[in-house]
C-alpha atoms as a PDB file:
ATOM      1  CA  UNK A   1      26.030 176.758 185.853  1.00  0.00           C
ATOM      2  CA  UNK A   2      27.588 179.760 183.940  1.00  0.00           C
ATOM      3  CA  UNK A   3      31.516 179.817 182.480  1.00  0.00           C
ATOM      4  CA  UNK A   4      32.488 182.250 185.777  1.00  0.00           C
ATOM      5  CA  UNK A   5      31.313 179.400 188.304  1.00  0.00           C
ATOM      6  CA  UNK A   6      33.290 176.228 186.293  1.00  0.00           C
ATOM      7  CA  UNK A   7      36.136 178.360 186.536  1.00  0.00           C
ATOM      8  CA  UNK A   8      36.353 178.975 189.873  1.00  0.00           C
ATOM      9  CA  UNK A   9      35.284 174.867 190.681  1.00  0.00           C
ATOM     10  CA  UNK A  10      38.293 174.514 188.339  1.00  0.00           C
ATOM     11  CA  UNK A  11      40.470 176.936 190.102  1.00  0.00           C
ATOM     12  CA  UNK A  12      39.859 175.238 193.488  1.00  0.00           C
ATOM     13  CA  UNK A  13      40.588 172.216 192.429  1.00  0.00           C
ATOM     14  CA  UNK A  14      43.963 173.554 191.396  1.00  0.00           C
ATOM     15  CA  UNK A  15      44.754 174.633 194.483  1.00  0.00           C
ATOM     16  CA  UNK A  16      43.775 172.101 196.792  1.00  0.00           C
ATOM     17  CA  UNK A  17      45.901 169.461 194.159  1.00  0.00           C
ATOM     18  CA  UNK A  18      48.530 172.021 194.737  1.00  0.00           C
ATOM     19  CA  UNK A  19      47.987 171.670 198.531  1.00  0.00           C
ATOM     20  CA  UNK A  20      48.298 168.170 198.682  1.00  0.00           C
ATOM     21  CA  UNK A  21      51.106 168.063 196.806  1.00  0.00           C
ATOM     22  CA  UNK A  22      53.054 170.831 199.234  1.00  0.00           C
ATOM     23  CA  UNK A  23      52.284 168.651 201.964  1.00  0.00           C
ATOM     24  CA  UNK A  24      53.569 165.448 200.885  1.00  0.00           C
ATOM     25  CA  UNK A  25      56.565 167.693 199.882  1.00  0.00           C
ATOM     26  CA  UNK A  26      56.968 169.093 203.431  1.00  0.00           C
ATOM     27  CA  UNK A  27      56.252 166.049 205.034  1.00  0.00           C
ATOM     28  CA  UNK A  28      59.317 164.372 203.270  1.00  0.00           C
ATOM     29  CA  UNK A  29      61.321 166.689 203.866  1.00  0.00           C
ATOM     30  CA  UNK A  30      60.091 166.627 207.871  1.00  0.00           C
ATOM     31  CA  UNK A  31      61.729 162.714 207.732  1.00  0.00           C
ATOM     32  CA  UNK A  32      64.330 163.400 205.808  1.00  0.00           C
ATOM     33  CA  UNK A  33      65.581 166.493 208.835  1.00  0.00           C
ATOM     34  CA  UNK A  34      64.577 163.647 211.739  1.00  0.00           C
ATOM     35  CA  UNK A  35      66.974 160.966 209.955  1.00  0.00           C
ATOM     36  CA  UNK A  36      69.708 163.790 209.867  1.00  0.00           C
ATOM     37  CA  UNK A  37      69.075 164.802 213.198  1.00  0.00           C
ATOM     38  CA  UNK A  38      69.144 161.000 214.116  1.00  0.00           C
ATOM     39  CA  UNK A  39      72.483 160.553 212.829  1.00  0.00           C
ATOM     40  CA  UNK A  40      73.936 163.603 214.100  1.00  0.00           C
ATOM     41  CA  UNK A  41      73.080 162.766 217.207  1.00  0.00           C
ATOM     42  CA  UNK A  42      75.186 159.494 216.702  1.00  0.00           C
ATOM     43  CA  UNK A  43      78.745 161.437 216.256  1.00  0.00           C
ATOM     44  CA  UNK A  44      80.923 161.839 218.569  1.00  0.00           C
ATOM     45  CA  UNK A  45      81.488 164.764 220.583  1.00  0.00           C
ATOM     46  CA  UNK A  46      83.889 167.444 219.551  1.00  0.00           C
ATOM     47  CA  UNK A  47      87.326 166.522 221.478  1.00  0.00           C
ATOM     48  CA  UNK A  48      88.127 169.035 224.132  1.00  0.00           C
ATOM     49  CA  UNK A  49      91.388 170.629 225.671  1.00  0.00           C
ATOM     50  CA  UNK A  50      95.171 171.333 223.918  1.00  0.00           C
ATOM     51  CA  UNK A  51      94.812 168.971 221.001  1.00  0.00           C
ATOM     52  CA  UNK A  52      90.925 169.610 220.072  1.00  0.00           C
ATOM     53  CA  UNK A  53      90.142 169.838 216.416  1.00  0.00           C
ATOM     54  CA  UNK A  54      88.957 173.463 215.224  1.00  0.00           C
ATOM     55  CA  UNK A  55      85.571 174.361 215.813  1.00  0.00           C
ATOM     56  CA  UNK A  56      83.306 172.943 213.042  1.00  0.00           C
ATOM     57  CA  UNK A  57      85.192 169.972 212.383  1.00  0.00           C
ATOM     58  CA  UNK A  58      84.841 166.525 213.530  1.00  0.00           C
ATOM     59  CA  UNK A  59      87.294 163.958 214.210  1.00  0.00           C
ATOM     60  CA  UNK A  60      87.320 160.137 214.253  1.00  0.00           C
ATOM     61  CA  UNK A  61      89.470 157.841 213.337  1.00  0.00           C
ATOM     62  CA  UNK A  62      92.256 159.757 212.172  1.00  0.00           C
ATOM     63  CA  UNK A  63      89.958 161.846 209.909  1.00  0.00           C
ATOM     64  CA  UNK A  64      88.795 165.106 210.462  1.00  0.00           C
ATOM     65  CA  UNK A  65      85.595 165.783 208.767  1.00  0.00           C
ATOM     66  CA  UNK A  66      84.790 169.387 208.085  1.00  0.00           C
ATOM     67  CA  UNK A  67      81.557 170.843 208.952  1.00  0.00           C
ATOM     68  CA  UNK A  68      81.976 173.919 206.583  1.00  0.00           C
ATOM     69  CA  UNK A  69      81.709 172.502 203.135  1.00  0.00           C
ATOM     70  CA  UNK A  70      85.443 172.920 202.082  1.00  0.00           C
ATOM     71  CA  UNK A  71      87.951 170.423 201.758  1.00  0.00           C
ATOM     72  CA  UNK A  72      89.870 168.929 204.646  1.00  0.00           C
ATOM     73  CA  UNK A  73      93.438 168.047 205.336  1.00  0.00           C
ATOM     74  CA  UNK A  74      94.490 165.149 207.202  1.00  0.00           C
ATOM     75  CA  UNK A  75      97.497 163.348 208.116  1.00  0.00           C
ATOM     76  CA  UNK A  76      97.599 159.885 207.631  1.00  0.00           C
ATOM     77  CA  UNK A  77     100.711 158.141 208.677  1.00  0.00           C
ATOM     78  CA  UNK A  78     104.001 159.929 206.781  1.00  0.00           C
ATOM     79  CA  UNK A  79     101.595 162.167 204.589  1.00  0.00           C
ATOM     80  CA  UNK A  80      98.603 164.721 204.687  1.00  0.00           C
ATOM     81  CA  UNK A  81      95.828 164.163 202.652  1.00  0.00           C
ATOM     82  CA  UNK A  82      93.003 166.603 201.421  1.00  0.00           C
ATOM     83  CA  UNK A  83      89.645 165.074 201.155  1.00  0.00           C
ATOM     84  CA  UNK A  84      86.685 166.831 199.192  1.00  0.00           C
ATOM     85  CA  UNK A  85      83.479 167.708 200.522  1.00  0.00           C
ATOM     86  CA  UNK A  86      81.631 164.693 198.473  1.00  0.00           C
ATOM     87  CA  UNK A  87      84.603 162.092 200.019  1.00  0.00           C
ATOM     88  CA  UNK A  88      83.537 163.342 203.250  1.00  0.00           C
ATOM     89  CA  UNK A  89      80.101 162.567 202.937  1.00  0.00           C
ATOM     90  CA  UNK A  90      80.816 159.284 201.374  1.00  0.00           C
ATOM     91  CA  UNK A  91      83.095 158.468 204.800  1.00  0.00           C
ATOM     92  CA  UNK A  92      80.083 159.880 206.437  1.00  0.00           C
ATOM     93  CA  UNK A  93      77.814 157.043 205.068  1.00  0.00           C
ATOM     94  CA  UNK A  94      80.388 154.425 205.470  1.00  0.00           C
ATOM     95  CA  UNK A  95      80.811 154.878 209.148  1.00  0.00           C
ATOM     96  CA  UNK A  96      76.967 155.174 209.445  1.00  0.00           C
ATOM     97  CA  UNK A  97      76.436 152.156 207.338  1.00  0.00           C
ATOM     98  CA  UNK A  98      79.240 149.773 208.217  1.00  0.00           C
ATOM     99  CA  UNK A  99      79.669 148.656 204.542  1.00  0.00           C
ATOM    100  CA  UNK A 100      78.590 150.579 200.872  1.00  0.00           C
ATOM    101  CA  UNK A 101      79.178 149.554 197.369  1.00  0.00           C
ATOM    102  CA  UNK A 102      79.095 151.492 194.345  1.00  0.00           C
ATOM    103  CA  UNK A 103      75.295 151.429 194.476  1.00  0.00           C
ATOM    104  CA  UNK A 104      74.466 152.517 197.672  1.00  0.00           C
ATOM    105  CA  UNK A 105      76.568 155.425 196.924  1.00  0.00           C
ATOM    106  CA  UNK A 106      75.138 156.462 193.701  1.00  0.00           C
ATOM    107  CA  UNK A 107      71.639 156.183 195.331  1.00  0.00           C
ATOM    108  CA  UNK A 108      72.266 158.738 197.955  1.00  0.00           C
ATOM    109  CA  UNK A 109      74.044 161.132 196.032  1.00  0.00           C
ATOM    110  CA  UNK A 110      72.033 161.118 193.088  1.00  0.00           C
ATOM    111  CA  UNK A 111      74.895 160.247 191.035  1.00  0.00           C
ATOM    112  CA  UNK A 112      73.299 159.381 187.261  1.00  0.00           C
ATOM    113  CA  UNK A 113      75.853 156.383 186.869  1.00  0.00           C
ATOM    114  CA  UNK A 114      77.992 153.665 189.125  1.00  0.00           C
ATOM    115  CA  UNK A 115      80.904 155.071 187.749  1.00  0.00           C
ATOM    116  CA  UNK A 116      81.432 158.204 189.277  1.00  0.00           C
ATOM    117  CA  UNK A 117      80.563 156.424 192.789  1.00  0.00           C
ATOM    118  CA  UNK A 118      82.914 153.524 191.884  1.00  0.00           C
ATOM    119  CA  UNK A 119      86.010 156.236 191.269  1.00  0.00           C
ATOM    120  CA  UNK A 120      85.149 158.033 194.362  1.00  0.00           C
ATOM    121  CA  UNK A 121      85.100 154.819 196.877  1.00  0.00           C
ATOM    122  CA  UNK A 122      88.017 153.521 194.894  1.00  0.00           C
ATOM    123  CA  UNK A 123      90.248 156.843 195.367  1.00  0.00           C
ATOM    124  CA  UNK A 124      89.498 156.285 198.739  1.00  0.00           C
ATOM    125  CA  UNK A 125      90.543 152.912 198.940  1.00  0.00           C
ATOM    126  CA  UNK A 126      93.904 154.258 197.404  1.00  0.00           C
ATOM    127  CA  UNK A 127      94.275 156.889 200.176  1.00  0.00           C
ATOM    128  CA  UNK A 128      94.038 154.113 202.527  1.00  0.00           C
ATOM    129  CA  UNK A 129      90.927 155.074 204.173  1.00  0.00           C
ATOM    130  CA  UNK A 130      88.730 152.064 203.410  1.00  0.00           C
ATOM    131  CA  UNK A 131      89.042 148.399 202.825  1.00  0.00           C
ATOM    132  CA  UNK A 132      87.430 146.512 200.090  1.00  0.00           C
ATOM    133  CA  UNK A 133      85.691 142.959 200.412  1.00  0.00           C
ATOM    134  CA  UNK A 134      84.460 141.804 197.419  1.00  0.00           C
ATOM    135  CA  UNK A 135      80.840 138.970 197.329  1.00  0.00           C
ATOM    136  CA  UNK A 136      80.001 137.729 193.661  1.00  0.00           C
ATOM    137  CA  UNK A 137      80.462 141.039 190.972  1.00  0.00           C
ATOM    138  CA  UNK A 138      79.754 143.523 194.115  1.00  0.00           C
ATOM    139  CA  UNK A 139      82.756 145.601 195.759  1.00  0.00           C
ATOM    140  CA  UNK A 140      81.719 146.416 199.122  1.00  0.00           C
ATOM    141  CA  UNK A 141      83.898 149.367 201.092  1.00  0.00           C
ATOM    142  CA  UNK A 142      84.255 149.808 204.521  1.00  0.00           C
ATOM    143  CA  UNK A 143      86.183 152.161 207.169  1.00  0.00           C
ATOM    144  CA  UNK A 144      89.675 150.890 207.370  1.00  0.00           C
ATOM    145  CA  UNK A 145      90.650 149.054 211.012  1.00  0.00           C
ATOM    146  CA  UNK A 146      93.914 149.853 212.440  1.00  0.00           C
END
C-alpha cells in the first residue's frame, strides 16, 4: 500500500472519530432541550387582565422572574428587591426541585467551588426568599411558605 493510500485510511478515520463524537455532542444537547422544554412546560401561565406581569416575565409566589436575562425587581412586603439573573435561576431550580444545597447548586451552574453557591443561596435566605433546614453538615434551601 503506498504513503497516498495510508493517508487517506488515516484521514477517514479522522473523520468518522470526528463524526461520532458530533453526534454524541448533538445528542446531549437533544436531552438537555427536552428536559428544558419539560420544565417549561411545568410553569405557570402568564397572569392575564389589569394586574398581569409584563410580557416576558413570570410570576409566582411573589417573585417575578424575568425572561430577558436582566435583573428583576420585586416587592416583598415593605421593600423592593432586585434579584440577578443567576438568583433567578437558582429560584428556578428550587421551585423545580423542592429542596437544593450548596452542592446541587454548584453542579448545575458549573460553579468551580461550594462557596460561591453557598453565598448565593445564603443572600437569598437573607432576602427572605428561602428557608433553610439543616440534616448533619448539609444546609438544604427551599422556597419560603407564607
Amino acid at each position: 500500500m503506498g504513503s497516498g493510500e495510508y493517508k487517506t485510511l488515516q484521514t477517514a478515520a479522522e473523520l468518522s472519530g470526528l463524526m461520532r463524537e458530533m453526534l454524541t455532542r448533538l445528542q446531549s444537547l437533544e436531552e438537555r432541550l427536552e428536559r428544558v422544554e419539560q420544565k417549561v412546560s411545568k410553569l405557570p401561565a402568564m397572569a392575564s387582565g389589569p394586574q398581569a406581569a409584563a410580557p416576558g416575565v413570570l410570576e409566582s409566589a411573589g417573585v417575578s422572574i424575568s425572561m430577558s436575562g436582566s435583573p428583576t425587581t420585586f416587592g416583598a412586603g415593605e421593600r423592593e428587591l432586585m434579584l440577578a439573573p443567576a438568583d433567578e435561576q437558582i429560584v428556578q431550580l428550587i421551585r423545580a426541585r423542592g429542596n437544593v444545597c450548596a452542592s446541587d447548586v454548584q453542579v448545575k451552574f458549573k460553579y468551580k467551588g461550594r462557596n460561591a453557591a453557598s453565598a448565593r443561596l445564603s443572600r437569598l435566605y437573607e432576602l427572605g426568599l428561602l428557608e433553610k433546614a439543616q440534616a448533619g453538615r448539609v444546609v438544604y434551601y427551599r422556597m419560603r411558605t407564607a
